[in-house]
C-alpha atoms as a PDB file:
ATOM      1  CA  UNK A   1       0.000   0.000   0.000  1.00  0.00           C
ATOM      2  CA  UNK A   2       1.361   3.614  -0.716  1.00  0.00           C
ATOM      3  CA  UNK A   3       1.688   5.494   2.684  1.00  0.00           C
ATOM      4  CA  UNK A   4       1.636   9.640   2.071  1.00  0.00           C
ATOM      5  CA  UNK A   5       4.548  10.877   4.244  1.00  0.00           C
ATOM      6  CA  UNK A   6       3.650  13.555   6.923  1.00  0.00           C
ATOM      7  CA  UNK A   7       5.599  16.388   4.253  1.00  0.00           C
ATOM      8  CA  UNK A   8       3.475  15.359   1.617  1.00  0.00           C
ATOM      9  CA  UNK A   9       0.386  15.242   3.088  1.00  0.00           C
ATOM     10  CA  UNK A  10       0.808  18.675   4.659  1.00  0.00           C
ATOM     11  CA  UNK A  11       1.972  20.441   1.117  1.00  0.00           C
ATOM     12  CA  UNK A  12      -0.862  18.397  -0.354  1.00  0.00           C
ATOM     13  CA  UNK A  13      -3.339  20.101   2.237  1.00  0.00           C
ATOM     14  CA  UNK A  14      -1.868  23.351   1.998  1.00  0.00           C
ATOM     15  CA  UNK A  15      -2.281  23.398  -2.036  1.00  0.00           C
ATOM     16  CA  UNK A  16      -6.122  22.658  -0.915  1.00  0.00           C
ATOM     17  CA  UNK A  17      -5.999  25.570   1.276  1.00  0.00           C
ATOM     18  CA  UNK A  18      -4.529  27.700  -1.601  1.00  0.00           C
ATOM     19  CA  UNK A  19      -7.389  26.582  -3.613  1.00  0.00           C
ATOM     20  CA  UNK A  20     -10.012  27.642  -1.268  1.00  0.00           C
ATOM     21  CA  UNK A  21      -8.586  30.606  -0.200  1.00  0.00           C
ATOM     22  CA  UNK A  22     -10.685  32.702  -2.776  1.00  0.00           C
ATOM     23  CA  UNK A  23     -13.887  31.466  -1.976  1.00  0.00           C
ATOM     24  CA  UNK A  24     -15.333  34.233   0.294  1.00  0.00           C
ATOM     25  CA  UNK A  25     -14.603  32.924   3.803  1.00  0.00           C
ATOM     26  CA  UNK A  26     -12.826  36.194   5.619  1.00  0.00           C
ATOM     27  CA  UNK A  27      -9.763  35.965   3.569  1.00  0.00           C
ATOM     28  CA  UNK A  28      -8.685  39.581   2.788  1.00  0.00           C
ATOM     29  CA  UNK A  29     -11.276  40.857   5.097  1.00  0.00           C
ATOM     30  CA  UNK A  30     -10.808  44.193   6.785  1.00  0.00           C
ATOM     31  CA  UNK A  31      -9.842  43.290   9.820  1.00  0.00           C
ATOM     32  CA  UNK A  32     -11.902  42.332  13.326  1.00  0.00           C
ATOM     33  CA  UNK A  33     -14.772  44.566  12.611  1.00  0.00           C
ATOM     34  CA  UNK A  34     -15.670  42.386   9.274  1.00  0.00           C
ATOM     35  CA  UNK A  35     -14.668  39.130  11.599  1.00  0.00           C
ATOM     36  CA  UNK A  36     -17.254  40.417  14.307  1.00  0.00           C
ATOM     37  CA  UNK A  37     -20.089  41.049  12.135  1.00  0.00           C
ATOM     38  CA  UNK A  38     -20.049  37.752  10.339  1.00  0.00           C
ATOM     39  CA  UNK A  39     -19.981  36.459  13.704  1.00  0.00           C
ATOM     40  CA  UNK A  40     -22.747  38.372  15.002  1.00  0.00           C
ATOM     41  CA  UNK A  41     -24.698  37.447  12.043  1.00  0.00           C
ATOM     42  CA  UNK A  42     -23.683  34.087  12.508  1.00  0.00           C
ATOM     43  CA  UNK A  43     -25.047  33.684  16.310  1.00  0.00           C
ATOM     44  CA  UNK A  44     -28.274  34.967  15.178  1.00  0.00           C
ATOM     45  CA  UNK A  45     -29.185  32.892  12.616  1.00  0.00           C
ATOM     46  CA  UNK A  46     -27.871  29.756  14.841  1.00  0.00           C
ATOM     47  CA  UNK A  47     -29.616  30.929  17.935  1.00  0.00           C
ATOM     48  CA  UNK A  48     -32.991  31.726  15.742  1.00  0.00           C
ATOM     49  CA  UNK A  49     -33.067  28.234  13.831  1.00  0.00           C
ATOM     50  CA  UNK A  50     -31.353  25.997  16.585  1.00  0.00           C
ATOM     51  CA  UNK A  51     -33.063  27.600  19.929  1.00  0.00           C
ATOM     52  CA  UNK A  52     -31.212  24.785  22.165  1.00  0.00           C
ATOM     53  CA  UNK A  53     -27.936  26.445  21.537  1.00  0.00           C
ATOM     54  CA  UNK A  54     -29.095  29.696  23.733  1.00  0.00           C
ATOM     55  CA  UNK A  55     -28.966  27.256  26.787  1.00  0.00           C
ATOM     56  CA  UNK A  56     -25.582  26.089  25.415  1.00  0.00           C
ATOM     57  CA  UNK A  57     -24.302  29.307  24.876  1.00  0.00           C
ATOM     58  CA  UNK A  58     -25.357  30.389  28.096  1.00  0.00           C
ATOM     59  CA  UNK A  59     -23.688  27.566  30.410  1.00  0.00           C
ATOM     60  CA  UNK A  60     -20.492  27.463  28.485  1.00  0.00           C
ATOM     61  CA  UNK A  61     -17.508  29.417  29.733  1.00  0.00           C
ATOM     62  CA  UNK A  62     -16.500  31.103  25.495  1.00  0.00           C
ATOM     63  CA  UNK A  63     -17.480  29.772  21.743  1.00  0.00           C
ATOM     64  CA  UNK A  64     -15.424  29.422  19.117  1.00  0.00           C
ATOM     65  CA  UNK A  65     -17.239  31.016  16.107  1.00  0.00           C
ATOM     66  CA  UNK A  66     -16.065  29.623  12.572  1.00  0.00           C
ATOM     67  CA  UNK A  67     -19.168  31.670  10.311  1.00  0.00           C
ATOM     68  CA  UNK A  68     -17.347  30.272   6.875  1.00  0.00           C
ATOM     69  CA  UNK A  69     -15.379  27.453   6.228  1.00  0.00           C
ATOM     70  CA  UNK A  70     -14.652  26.500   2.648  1.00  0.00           C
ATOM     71  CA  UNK A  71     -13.599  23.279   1.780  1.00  0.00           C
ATOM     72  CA  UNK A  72     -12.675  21.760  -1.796  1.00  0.00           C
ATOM     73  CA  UNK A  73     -10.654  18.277  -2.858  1.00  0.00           C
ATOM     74  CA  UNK A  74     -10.597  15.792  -5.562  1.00  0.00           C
ATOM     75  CA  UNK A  75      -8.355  13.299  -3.922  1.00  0.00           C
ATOM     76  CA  UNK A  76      -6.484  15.975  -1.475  1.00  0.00           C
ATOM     77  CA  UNK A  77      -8.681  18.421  -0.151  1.00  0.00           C
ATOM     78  CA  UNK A  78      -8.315  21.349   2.400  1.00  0.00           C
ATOM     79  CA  UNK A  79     -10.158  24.508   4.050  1.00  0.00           C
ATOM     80  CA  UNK A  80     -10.280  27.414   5.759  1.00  0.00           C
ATOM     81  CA  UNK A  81     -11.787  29.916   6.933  1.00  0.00           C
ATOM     82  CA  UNK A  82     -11.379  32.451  10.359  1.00  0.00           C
ATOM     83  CA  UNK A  83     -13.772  33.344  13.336  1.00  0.00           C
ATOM     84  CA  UNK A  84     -13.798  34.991  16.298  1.00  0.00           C
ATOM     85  CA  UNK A  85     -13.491  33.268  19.818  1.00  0.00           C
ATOM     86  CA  UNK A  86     -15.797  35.353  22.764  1.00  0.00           C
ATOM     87  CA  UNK A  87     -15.941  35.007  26.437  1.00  0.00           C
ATOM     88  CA  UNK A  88     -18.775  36.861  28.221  1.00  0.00           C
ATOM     89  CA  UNK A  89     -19.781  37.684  24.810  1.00  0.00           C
ATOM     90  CA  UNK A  90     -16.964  39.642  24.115  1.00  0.00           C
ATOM     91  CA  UNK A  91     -13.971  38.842  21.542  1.00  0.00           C
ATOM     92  CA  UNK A  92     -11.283  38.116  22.939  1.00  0.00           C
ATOM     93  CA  UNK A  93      -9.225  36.744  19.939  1.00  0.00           C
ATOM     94  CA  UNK A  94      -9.433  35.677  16.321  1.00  0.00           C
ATOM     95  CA  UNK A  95      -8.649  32.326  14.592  1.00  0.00           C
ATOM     96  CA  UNK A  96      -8.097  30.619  11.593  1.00  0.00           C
ATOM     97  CA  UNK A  97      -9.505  27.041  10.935  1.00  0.00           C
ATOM     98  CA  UNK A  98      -7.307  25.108   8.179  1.00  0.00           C
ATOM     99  CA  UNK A  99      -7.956  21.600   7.344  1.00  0.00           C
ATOM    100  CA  UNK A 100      -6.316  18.834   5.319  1.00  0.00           C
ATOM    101  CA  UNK A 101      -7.817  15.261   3.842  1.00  0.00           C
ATOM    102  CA  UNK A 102      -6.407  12.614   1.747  1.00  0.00           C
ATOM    103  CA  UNK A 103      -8.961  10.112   0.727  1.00  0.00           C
ATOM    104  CA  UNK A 104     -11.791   9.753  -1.750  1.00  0.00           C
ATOM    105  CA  UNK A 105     -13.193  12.713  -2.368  1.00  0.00           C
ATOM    106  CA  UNK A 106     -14.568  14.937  -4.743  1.00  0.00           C
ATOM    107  CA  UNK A 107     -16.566  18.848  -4.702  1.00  0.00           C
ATOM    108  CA  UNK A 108     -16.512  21.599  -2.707  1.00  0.00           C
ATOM    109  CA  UNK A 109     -18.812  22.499  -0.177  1.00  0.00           C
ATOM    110  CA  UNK A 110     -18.850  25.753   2.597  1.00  0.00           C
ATOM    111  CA  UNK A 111     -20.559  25.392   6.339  1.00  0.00           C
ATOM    112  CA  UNK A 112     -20.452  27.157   9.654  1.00  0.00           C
ATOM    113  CA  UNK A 113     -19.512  25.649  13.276  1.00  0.00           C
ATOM    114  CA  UNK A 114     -19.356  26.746  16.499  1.00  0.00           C
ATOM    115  CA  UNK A 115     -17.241  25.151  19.414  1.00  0.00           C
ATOM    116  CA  UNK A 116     -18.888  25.357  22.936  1.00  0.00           C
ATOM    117  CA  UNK A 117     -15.847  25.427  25.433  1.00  0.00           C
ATOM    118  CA  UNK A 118     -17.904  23.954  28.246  1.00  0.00           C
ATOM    119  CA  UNK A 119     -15.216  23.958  31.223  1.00  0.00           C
ATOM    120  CA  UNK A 120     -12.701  26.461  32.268  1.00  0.00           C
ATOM    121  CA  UNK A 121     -10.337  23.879  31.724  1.00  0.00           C
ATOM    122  CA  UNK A 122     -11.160  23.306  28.301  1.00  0.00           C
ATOM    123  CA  UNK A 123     -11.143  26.651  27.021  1.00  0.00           C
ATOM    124  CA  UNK A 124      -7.764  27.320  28.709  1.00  0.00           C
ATOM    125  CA  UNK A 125      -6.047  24.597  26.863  1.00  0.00           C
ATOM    126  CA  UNK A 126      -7.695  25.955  23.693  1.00  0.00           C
ATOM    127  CA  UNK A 127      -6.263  29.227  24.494  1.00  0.00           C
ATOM    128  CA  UNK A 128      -2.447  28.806  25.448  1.00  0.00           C
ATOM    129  CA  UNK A 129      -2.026  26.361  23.012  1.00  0.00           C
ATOM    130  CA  UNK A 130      -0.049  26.954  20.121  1.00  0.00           C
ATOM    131  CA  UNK A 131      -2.623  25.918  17.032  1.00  0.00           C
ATOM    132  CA  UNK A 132      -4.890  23.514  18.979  1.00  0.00           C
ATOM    133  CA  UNK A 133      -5.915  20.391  16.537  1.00  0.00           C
ATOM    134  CA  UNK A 134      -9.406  19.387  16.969  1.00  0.00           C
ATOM    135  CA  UNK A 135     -10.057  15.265  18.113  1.00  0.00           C
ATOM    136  CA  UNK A 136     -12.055  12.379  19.888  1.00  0.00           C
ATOM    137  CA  UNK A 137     -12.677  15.171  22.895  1.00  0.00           C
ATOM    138  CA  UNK A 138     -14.917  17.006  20.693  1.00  0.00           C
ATOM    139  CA  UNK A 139     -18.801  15.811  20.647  1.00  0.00           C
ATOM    140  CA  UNK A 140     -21.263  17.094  18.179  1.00  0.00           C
ATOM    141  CA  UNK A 141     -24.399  18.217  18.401  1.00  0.00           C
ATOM    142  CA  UNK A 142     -26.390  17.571  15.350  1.00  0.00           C
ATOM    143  CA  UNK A 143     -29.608  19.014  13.558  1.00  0.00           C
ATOM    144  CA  UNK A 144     -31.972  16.002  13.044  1.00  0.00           C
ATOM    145  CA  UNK A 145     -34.603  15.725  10.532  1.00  0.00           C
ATOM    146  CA  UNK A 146     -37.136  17.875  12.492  1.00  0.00           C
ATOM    147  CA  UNK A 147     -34.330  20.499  12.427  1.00  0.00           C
ATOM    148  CA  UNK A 148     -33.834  20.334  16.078  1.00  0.00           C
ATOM    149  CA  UNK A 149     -30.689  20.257  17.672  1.00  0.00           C
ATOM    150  CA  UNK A 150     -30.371  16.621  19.231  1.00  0.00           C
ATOM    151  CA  UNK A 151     -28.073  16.964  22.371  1.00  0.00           C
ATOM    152  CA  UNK A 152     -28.183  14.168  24.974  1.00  0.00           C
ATOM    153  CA  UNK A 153     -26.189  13.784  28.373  1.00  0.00           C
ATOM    154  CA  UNK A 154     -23.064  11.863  26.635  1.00  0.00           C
ATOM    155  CA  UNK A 155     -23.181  15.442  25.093  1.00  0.00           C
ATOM    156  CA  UNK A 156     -23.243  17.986  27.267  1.00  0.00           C
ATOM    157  CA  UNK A 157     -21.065  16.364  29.513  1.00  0.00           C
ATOM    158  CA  UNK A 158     -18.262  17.125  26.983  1.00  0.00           C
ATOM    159  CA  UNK A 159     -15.770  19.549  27.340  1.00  0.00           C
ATOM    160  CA  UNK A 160     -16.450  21.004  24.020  1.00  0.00           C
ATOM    161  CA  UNK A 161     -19.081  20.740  21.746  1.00  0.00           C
ATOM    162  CA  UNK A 162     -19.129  21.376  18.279  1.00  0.00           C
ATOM    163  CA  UNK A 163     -22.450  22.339  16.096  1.00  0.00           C
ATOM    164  CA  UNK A 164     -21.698  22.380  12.176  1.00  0.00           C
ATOM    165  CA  UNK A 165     -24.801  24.114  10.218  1.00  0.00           C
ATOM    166  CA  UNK A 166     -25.808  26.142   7.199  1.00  0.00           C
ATOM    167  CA  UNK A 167     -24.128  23.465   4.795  1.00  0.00           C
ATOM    168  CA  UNK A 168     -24.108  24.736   0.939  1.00  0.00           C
ATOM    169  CA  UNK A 169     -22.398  22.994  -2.091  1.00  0.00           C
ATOM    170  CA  UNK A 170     -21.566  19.520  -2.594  1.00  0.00           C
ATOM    171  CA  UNK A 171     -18.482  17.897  -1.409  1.00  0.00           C
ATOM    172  CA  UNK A 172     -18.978  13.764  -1.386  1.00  0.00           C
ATOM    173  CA  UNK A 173     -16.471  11.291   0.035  1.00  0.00           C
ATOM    174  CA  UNK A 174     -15.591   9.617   3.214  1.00  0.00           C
ATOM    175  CA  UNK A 175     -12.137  11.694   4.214  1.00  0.00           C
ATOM    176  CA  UNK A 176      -9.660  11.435   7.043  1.00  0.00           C
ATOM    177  CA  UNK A 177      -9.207  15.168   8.145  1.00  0.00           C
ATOM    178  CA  UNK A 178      -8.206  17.272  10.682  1.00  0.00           C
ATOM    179  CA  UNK A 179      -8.939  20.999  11.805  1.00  0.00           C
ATOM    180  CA  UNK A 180      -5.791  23.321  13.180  1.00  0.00           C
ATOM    181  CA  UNK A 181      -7.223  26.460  15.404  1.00  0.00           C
ATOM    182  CA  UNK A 182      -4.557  28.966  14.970  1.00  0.00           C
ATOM    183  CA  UNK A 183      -4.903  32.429  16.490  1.00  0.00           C
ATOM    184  CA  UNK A 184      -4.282  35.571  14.188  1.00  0.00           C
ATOM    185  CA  UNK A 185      -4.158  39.306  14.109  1.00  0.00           C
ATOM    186  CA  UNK A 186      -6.657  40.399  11.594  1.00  0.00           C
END
């Protein structure tokens, strides 16, 4: 079997990156003020269609808001896209999501998430780490067909929880991929 090495697979990822870099997701935005109205706008629209996410919002201790993330592959794919992280519901710093997959694959597609930091100890990792990788701690909350959010006690016991919406486009495949949080300065 042919194994990508780690240097491949990152150049490969950051040639998908490249490619969805023009896409409309905050890149070559103005600055914070652009960064906090998509987020603004982004909150409302989540907090109007998925009501459960006000309690959510309300017991954890800062969300991560990602309001565009653009992916694309045929084969190697990648994304990106940058948000705003608030505590209190203030911003207290900007990221950038980037992700890489390898794997079959094929379209493009654009969504928003949010990450629910749920303990103090949780979002203080996030926060002093240097480009935090998203993995198994993460649960997701998910819109079911009623277009509810389902969330059960496995759930909310989690130290973060994630909540992916507003799909558009078409991007089919099963993919191994990761997401890198970096912190920026807009």
């Amino acid at each position: 079997m042919n194994m990508m090495n780690r240097r491949g697979f990152t150049l490969a990822a950051l040639a998908g990156v490249g490619l969805t870099a023009a896409c409309g997701n905050g890149v070559g935005s103005t600055g914070g003020s652009e960064i906090d109205a998509r987020v603004d706008n982004t909150l409302d629209y989540l907090y109007s269609n998925y009501p459960n996410t006000v309690d959510l919002a309300n017991k954890s201790t800062g969300i991560l808001v990602m309001p565009l993330i653009t992916e694309a592959g045929f084969g190697i794919g990648g994304g990106y896209g940058r948000g705003a992280l608030r505590v209190d519901d203030i911003t207290v710093d900007y990221y950038s999501a980037a992700m890489g997959s390898f794997g079959l694959q094929i379209g493009a597609s654009q969504h928003a998430h949010v990450l629910f930091f749920m303990t103090e100890g949780a979002l203080a990792e996030f926060r002093r780490s240097n480009g935090w990788a998203a993995g198994a701690d993460i649960k997701y909350a998910v819109a079911d067909e009623g277009e509810t959010l389902a969330v059960d006690t496995t759930t909310t016991l989690a130290p973060v929880i994630a909540v992916v919406f507003g799909q558009a486009g078409l991007h089919i495949g099963a993919t191994l991929e990761g997401t890198k949080y970096s912190r920026i300065i807009p």
